[in-house]
C-alpha atoms as a PDB file:
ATOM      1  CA  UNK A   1     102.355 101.220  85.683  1.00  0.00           C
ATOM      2  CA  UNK A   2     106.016 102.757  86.067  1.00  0.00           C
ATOM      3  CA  UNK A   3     108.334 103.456  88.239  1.00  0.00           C
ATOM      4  CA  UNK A   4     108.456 107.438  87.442  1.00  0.00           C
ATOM      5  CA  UNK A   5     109.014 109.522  90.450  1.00  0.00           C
ATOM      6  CA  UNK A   6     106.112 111.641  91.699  1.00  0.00           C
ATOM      7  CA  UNK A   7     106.562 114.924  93.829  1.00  0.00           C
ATOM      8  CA  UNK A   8     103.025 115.182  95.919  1.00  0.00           C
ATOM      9  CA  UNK A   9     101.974 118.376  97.553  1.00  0.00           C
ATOM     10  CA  UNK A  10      99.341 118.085 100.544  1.00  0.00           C
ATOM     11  CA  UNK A  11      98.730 120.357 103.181  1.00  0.00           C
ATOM     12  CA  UNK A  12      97.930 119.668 106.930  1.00  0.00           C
ATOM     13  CA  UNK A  13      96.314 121.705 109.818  1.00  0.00           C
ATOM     14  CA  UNK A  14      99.183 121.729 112.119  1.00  0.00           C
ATOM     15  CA  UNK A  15     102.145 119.907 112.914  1.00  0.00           C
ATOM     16  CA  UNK A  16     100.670 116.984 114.473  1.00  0.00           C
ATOM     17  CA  UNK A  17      98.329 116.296 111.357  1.00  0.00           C
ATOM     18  CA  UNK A  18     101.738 116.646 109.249  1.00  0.00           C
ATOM     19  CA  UNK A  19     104.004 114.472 111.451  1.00  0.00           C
ATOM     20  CA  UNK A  20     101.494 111.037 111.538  1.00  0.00           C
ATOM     21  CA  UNK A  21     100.614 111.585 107.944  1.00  0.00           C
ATOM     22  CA  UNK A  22     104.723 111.404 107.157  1.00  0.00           C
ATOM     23  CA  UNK A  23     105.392 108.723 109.719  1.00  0.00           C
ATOM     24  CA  UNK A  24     102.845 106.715 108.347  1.00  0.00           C
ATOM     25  CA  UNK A  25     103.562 106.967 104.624  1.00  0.00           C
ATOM     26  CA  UNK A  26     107.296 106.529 104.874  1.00  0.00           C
ATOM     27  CA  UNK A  27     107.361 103.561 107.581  1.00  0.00           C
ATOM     28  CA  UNK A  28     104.355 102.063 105.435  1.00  0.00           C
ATOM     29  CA  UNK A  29     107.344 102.132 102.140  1.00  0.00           C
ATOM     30  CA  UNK A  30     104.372 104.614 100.164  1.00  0.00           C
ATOM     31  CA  UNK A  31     107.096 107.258 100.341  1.00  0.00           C
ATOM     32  CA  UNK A  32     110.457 107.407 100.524  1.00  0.00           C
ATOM     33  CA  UNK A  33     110.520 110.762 102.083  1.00  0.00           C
ATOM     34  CA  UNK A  34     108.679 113.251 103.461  1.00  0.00           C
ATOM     35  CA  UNK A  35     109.433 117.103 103.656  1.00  0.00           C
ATOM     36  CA  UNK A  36     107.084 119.125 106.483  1.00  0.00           C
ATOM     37  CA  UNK A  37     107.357 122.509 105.809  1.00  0.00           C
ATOM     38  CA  UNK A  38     105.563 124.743 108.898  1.00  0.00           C
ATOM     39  CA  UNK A  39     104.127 128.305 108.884  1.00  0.00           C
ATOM     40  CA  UNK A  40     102.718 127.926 105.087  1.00  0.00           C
ATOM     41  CA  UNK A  41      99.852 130.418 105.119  1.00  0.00           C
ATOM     42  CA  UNK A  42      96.734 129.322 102.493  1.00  0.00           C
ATOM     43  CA  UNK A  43      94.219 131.625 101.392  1.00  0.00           C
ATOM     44  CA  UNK A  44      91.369 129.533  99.653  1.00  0.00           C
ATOM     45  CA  UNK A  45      87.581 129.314  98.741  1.00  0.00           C
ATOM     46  CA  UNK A  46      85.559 127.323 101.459  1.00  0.00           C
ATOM     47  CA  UNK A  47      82.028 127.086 101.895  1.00  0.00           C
ATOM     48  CA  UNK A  48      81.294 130.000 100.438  1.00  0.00           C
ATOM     49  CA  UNK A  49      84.166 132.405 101.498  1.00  0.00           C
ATOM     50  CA  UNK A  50      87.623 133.351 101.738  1.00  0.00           C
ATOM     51  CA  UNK A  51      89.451 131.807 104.335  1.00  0.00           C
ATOM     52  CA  UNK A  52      93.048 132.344 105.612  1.00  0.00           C
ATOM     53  CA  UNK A  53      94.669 129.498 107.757  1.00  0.00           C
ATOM     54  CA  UNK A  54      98.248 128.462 108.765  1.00  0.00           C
ATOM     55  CA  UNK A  55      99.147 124.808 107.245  1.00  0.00           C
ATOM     56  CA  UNK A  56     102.011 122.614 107.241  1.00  0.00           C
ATOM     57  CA  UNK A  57     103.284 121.200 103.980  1.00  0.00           C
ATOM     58  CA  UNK A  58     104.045 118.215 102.794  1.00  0.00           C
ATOM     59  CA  UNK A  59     106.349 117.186 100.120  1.00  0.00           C
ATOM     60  CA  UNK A  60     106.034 113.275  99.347  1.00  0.00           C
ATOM     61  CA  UNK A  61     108.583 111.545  96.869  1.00  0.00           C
ATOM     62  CA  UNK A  62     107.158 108.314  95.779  1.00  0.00           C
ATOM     63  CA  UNK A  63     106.405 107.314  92.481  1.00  0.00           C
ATOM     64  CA  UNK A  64     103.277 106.002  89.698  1.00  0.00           C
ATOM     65  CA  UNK A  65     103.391 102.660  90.945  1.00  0.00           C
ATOM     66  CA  UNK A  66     102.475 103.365  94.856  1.00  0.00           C
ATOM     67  CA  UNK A  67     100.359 106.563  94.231  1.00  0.00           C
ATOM     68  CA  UNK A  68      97.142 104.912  94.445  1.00  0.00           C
ATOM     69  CA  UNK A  69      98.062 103.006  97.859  1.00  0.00           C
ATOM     70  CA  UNK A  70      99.629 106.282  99.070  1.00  0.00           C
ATOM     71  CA  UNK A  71      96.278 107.989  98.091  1.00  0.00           C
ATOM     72  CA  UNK A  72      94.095 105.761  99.361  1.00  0.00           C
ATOM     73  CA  UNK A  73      96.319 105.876 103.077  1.00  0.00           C
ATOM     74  CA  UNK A  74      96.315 109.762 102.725  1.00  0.00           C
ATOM     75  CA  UNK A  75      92.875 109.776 102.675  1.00  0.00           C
ATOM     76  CA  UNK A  76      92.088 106.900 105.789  1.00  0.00           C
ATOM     77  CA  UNK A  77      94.594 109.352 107.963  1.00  0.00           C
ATOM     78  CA  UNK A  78      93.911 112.914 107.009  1.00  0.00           C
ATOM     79  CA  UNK A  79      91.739 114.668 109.506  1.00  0.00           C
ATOM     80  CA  UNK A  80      90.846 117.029 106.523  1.00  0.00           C
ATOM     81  CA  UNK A  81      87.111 116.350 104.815  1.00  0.00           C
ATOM     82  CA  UNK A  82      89.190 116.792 101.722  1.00  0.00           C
ATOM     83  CA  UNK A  83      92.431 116.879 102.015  1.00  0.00           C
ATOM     84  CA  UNK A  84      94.986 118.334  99.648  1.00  0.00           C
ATOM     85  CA  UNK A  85      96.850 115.768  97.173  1.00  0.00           C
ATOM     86  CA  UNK A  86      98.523 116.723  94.266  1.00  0.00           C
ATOM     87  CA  UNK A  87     101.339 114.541  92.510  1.00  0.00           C
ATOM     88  CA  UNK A  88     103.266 116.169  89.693  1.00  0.00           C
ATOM     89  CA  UNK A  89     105.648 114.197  87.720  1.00  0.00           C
ATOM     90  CA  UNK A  90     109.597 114.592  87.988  1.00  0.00           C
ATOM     91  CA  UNK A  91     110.786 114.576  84.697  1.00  0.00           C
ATOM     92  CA  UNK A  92     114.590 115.955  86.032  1.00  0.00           C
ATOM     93  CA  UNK A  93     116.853 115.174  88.973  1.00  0.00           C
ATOM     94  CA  UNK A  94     119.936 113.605  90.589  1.00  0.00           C
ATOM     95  CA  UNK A  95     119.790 110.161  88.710  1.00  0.00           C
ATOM     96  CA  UNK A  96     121.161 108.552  91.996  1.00  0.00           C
ATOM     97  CA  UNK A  97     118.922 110.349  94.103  1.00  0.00           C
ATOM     98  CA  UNK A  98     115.984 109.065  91.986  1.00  0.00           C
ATOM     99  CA  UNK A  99     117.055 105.651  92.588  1.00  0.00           C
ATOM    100  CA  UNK A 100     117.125 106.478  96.117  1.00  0.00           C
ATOM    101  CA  UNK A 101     113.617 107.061  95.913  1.00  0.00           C
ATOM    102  CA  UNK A 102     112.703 104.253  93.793  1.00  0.00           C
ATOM    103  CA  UNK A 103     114.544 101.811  96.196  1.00  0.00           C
ATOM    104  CA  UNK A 104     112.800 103.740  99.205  1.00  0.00           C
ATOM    105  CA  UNK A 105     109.432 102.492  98.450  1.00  0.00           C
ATOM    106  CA  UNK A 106     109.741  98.856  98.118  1.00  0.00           C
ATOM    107  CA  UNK A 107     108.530  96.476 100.738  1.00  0.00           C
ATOM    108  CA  UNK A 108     111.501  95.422 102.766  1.00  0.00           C
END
């Protein structure tokens, strides 16, 4: 495991969805933040068509070492049947703001 730090896209139905799933993760130390961004529109494949909806989304910094926790919490909350999670790795950024994140995810 490592302590890289992850940026994790997942999109929620509305703004309630959005706000429990961020509450939960952060106060829960499996992210250090999380970004809601409203009014995202998402045009996608589902059961056989297109289909347009509104979404909020999330960004989640946390990093390698939590993802699987953070996953498996994502999943127990989401009201989605399957939910949106992708984590990409940072492999830039503001080394102090890193940290930030690093320090944001540990168990108090």
């Amino acid at each position: 495991m490592t302590d890289a730090v992850l940026l994790c896209y997942c999109t929620c139905p509305d703004t309630n969805a959005a706000a429990l799933l961020a509450e939960a993760l952060v106060g829960e130390h499996l992210a250090a933040c999380v970004n809601r961004l409203p009014g995202i529109s998402s045009t996608y494949f589902w059961e056989g068509r297109v289909v347009t909806d509104s979404e909020v989304l999330l960004l989640i910094k946390t990093t390698e070492d939590r993802f699987d926790a953070l996953r498996q919490r994502l999943l127990e909350l989401h009201p989605y049947r399957l939910p949106e999670l992708i984590a990409v790795p940072v492999s830039q950024g503001h080394p102090a703001y890193l940290d930030w994140v690093r320090d944001g995810i540990k168990d108090p």
